[in-house]
N, C-alpha and C. Protein backbone atom coordinates (compact mmCIF):
# COMPACT_ATOMS: atom_id res chain seq x y z
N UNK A 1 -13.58 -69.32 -55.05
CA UNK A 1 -14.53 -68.24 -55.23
C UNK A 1 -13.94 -66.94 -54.70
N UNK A 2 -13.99 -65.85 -55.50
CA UNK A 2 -13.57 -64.39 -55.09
C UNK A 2 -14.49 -63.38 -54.71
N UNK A 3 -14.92 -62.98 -54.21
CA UNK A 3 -15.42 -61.46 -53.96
C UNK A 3 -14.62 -60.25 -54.52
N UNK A 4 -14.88 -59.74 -55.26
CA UNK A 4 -14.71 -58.74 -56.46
C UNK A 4 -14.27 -57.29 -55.19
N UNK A 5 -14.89 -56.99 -54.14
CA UNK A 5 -14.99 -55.70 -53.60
C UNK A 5 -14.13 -56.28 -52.43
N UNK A 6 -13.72 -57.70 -51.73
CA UNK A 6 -13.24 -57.59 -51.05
C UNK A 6 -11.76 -57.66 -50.68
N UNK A 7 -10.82 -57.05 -49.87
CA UNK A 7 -9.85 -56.47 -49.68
C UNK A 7 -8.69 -57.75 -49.60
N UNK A 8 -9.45 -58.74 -49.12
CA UNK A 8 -8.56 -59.32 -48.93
C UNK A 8 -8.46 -60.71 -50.89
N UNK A 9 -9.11 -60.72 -51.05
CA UNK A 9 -9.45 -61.28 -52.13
C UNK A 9 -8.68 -60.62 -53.37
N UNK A 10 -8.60 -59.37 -53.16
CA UNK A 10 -7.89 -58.78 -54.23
C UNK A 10 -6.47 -58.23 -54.14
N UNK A 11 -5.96 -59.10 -52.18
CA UNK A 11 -4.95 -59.33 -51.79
C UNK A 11 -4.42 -60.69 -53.07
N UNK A 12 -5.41 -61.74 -52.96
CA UNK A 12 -4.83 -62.74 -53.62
C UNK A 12 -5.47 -62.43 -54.90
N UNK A 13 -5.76 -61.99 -55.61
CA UNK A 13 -5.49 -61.57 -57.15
C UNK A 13 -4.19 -60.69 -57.69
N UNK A 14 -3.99 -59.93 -56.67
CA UNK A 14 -2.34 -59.54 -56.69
C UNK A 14 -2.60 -58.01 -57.00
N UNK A 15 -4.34 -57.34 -57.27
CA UNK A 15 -4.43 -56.09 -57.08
C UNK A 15 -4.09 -55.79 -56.44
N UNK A 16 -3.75 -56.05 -54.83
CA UNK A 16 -3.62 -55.24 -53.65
C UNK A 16 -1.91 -55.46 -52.99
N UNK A 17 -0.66 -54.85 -52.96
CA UNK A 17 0.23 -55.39 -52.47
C UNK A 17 0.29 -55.84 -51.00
N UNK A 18 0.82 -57.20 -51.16
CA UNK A 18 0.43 -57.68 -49.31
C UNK A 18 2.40 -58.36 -49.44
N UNK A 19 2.88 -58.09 -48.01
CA UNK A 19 4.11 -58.83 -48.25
C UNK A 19 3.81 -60.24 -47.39
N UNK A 20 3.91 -61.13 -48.67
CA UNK A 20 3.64 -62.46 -48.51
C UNK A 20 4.96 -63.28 -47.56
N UNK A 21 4.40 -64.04 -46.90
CA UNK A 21 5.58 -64.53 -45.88
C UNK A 21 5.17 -66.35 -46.39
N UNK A 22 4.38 -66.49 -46.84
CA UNK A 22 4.33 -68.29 -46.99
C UNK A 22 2.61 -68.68 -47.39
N UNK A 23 2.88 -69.59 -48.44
CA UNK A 23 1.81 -69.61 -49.04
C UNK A 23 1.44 -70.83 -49.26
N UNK A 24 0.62 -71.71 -49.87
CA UNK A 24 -0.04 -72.78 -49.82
C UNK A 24 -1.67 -73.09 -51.28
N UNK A 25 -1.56 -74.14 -51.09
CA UNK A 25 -2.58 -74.06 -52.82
C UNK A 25 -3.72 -73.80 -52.14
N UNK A 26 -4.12 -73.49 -50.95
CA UNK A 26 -5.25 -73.47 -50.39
C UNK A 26 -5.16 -72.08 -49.32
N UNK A 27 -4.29 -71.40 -49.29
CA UNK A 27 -4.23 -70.67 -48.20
C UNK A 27 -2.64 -69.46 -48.47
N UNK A 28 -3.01 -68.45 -47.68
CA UNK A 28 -1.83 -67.12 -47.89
C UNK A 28 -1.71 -66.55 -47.00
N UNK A 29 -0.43 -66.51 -46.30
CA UNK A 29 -0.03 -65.74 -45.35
C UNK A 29 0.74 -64.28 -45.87
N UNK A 30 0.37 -63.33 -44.84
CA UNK A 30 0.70 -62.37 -45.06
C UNK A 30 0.77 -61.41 -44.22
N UNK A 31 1.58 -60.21 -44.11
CA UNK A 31 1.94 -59.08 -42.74
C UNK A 31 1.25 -58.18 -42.57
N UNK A 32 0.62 -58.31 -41.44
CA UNK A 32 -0.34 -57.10 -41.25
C UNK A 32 0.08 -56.15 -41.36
N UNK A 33 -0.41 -55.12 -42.22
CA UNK A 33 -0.11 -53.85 -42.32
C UNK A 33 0.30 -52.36 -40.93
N UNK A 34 -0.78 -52.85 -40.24
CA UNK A 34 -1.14 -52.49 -38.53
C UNK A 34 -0.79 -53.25 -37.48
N UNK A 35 0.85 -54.01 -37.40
CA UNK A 35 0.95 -54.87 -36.92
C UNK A 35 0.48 -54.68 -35.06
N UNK A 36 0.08 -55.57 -34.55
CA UNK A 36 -0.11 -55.12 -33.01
C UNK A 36 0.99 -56.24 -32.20
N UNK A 37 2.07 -56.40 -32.54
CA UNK A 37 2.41 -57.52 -31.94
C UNK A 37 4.03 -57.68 -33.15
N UNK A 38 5.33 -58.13 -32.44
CA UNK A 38 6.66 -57.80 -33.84
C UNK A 38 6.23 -58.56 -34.46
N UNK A 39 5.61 -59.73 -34.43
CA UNK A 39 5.34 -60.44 -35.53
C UNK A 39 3.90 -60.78 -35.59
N UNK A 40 3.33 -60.05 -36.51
CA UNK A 40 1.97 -60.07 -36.78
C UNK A 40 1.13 -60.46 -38.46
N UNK A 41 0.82 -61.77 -38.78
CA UNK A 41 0.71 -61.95 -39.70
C UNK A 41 -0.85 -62.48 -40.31
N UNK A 42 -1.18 -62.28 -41.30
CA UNK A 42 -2.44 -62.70 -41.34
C UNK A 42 -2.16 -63.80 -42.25
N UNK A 43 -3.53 -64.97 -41.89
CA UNK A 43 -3.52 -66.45 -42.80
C UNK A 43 -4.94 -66.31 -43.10
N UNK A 44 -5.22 -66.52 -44.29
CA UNK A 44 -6.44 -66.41 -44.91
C UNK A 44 -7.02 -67.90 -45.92
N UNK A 45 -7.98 -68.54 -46.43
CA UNK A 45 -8.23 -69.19 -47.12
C UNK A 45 -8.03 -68.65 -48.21
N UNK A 46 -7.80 -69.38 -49.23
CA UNK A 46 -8.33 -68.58 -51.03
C UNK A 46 -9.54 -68.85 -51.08
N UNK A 47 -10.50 -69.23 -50.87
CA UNK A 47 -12.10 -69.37 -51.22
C UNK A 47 -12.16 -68.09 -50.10
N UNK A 48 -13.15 -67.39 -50.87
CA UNK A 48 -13.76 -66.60 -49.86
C UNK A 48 -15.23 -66.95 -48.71
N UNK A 49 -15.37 -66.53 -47.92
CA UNK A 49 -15.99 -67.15 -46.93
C UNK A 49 -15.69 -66.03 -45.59
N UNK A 50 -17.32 -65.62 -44.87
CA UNK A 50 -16.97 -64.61 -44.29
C UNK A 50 -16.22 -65.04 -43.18
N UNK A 51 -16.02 -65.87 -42.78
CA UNK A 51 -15.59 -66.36 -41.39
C UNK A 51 -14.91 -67.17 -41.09
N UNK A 52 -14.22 -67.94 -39.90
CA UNK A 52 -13.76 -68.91 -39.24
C UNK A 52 -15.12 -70.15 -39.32
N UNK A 53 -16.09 -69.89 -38.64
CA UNK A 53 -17.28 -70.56 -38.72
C UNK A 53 -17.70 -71.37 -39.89
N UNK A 54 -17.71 -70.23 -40.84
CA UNK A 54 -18.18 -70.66 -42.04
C UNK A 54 -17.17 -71.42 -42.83
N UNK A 55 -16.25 -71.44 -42.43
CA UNK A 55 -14.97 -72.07 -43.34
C UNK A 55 -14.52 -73.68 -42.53
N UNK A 56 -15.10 -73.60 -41.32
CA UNK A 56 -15.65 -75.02 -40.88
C UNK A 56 -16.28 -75.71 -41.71
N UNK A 57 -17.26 -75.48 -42.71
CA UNK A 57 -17.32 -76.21 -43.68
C UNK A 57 -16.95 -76.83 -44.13
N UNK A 58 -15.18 -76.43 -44.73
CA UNK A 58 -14.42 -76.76 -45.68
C UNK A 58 -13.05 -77.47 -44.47
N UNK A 59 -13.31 -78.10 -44.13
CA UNK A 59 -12.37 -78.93 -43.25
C UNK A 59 -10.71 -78.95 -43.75
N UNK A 60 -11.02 -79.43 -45.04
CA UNK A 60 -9.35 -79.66 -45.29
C UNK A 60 -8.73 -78.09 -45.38
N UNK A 61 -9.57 -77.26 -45.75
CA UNK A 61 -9.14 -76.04 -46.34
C UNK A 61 -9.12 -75.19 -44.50
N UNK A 62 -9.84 -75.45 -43.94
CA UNK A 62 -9.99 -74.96 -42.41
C UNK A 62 -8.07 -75.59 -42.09
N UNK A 63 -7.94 -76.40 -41.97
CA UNK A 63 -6.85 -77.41 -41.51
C UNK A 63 -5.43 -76.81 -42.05
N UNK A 64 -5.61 -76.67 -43.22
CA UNK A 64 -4.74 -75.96 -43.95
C UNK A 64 -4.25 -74.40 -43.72
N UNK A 65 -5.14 -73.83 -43.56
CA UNK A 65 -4.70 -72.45 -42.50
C UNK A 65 -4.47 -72.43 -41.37
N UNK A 66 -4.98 -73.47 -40.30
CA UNK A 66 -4.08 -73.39 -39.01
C UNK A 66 -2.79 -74.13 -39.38
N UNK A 67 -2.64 -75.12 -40.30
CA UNK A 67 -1.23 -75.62 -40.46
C UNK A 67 -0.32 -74.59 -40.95
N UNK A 68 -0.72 -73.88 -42.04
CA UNK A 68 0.10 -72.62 -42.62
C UNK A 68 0.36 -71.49 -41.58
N UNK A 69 -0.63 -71.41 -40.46
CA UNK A 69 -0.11 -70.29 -39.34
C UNK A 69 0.96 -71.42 -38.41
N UNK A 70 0.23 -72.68 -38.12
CA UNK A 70 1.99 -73.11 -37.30
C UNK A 70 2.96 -73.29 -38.28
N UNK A 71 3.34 -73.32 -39.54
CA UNK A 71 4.45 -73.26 -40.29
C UNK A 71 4.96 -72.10 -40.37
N UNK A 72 4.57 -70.79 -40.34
CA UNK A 72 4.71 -69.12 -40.26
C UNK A 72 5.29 -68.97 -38.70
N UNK A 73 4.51 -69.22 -37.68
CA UNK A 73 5.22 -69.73 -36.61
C UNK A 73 6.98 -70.19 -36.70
N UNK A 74 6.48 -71.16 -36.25
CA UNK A 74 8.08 -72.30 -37.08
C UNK A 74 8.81 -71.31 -36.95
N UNK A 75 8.82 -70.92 -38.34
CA UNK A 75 9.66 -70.09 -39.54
C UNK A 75 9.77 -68.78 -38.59
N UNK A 76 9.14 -68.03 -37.73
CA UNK A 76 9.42 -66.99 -37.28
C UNK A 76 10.08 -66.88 -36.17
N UNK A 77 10.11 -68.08 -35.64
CA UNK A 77 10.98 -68.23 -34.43
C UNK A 77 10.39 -68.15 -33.72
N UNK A 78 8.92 -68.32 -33.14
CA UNK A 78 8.16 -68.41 -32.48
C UNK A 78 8.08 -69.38 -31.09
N UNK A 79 9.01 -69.76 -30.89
CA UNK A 79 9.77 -70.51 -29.94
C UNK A 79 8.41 -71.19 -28.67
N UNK A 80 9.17 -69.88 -28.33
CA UNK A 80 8.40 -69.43 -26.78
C UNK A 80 6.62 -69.48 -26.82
N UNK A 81 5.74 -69.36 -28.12
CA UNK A 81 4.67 -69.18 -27.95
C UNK A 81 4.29 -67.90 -29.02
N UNK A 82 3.17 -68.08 -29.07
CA UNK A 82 2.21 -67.50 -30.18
C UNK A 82 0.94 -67.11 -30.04
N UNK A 83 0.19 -66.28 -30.32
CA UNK A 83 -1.33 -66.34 -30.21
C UNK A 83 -1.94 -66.88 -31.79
N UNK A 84 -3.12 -67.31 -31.82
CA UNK A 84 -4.18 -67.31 -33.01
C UNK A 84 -5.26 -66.59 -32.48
N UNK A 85 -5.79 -65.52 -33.44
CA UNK A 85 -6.95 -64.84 -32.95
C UNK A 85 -7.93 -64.76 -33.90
N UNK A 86 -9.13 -65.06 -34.40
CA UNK A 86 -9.89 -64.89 -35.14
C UNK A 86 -11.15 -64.35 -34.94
N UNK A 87 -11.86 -63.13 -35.07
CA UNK A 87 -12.77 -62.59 -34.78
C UNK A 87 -13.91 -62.58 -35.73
N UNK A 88 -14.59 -62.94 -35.52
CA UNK A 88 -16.05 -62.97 -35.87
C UNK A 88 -17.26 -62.22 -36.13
N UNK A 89 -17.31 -61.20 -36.85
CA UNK A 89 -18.37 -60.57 -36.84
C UNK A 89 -18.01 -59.08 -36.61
N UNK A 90 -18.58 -58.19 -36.82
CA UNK A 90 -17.92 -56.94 -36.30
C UNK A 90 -18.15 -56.39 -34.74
N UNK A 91 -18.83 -56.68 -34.46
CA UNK A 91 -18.95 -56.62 -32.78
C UNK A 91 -17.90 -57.86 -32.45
N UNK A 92 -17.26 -58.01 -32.59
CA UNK A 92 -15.64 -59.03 -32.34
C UNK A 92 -14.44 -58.28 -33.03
N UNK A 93 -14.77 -57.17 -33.68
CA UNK A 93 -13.87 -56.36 -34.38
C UNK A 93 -13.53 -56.96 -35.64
N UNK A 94 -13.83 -57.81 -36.37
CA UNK A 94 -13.96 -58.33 -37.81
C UNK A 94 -14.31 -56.71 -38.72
N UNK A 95 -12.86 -56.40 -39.25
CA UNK A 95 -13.38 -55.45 -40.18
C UNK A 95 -13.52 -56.18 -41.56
N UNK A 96 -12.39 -57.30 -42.17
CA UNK A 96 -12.51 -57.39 -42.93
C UNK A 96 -13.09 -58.47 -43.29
N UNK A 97 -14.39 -59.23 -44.03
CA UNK A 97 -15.54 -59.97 -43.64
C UNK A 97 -15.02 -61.18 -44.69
N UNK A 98 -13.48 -61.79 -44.55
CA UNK A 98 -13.19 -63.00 -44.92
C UNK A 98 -12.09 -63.84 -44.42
N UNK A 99 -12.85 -64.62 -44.50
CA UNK A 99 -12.18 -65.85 -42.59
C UNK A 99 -10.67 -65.81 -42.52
N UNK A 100 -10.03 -65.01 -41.86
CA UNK A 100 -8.76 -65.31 -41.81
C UNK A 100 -8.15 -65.09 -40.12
N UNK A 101 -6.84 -65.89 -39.73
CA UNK A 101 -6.04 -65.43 -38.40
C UNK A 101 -5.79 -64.63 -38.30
N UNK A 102 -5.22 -64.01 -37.43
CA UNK A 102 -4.40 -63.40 -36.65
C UNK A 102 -3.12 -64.15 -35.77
N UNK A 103 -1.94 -63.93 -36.61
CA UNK A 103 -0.95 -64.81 -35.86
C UNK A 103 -0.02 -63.94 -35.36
N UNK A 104 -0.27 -63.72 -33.93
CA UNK A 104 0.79 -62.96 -32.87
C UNK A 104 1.51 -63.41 -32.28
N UNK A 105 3.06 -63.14 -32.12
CA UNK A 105 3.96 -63.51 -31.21
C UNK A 105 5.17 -62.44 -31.16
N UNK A 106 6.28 -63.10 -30.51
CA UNK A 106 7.35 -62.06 -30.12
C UNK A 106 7.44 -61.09 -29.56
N UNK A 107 6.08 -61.01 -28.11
CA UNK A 107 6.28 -60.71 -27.07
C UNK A 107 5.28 -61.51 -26.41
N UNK A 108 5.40 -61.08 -24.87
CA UNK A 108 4.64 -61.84 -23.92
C UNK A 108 3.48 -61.42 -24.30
N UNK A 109 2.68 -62.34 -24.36
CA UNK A 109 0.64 -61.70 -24.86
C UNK A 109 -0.27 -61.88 -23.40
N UNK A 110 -1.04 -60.70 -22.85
CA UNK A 110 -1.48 -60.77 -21.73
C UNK A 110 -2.68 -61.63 -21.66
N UNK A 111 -3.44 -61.94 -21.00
CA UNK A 111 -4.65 -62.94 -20.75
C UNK A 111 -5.43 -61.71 -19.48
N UNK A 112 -6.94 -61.96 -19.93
CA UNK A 112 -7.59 -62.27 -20.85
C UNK A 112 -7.70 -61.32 -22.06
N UNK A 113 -7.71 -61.39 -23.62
CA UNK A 113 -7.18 -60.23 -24.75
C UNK A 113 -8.51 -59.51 -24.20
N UNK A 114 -8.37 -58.34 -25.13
CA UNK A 114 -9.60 -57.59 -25.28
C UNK A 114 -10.33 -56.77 -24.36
């Protein structure tokens, strides 16, 4: 399912250029534009779905994007450690309202974020 207006959706229709780093029949990684972190990548479902929460639903397809962020990992040399961040809602800073990571690494990440 697509959402027509949303940004990331028309990431995977191929309207929108995203530089793709690793992909999956269920899922698309890709480089944040605004990276906050040297390696900053986003993993998204292909079904649209506003959230992390809501994409609990879909178990195999949930499973499949944290596997595609530790394979992006892997692949990035992520050695030492990584963050996953997924925000929820816009009071969590969710601008864009379809469930995807945040996969940070390649520097030390402080505790507690935010």
């Amino acid at each position: 399912m697509i959402a027509p207006m949303c940004l990331f959706c028309r990431i995977l229709e191929g309207e929108v250029p995203a530089q793709v780093v690793a992909q999956t029949e269920a899922s698309l990684a890709f480089r944040d534009i605004d990276g906050k972190a040297p390696t900053h990548v986003l993993v998204i479902p292909r079904r649209h779905v506003q959230n992390l929460a809501e994409l609990a639903e879909y178990a195999a397809e949930l499973a499949d994007v944290v596997g595609l962020a530790a394979r992006v990992a892997q692949d990035e040399g992520l050695d030492l450690g990584y963050r996953l961040v997924a925000n929820t809602g816009s009071q969590a800073g969710q601008t864009v309202h379809h469930a995807h990571l945040h996969l940070l690494g390649g520097r030390e990440m402080t505790w507690p974020p935010g």
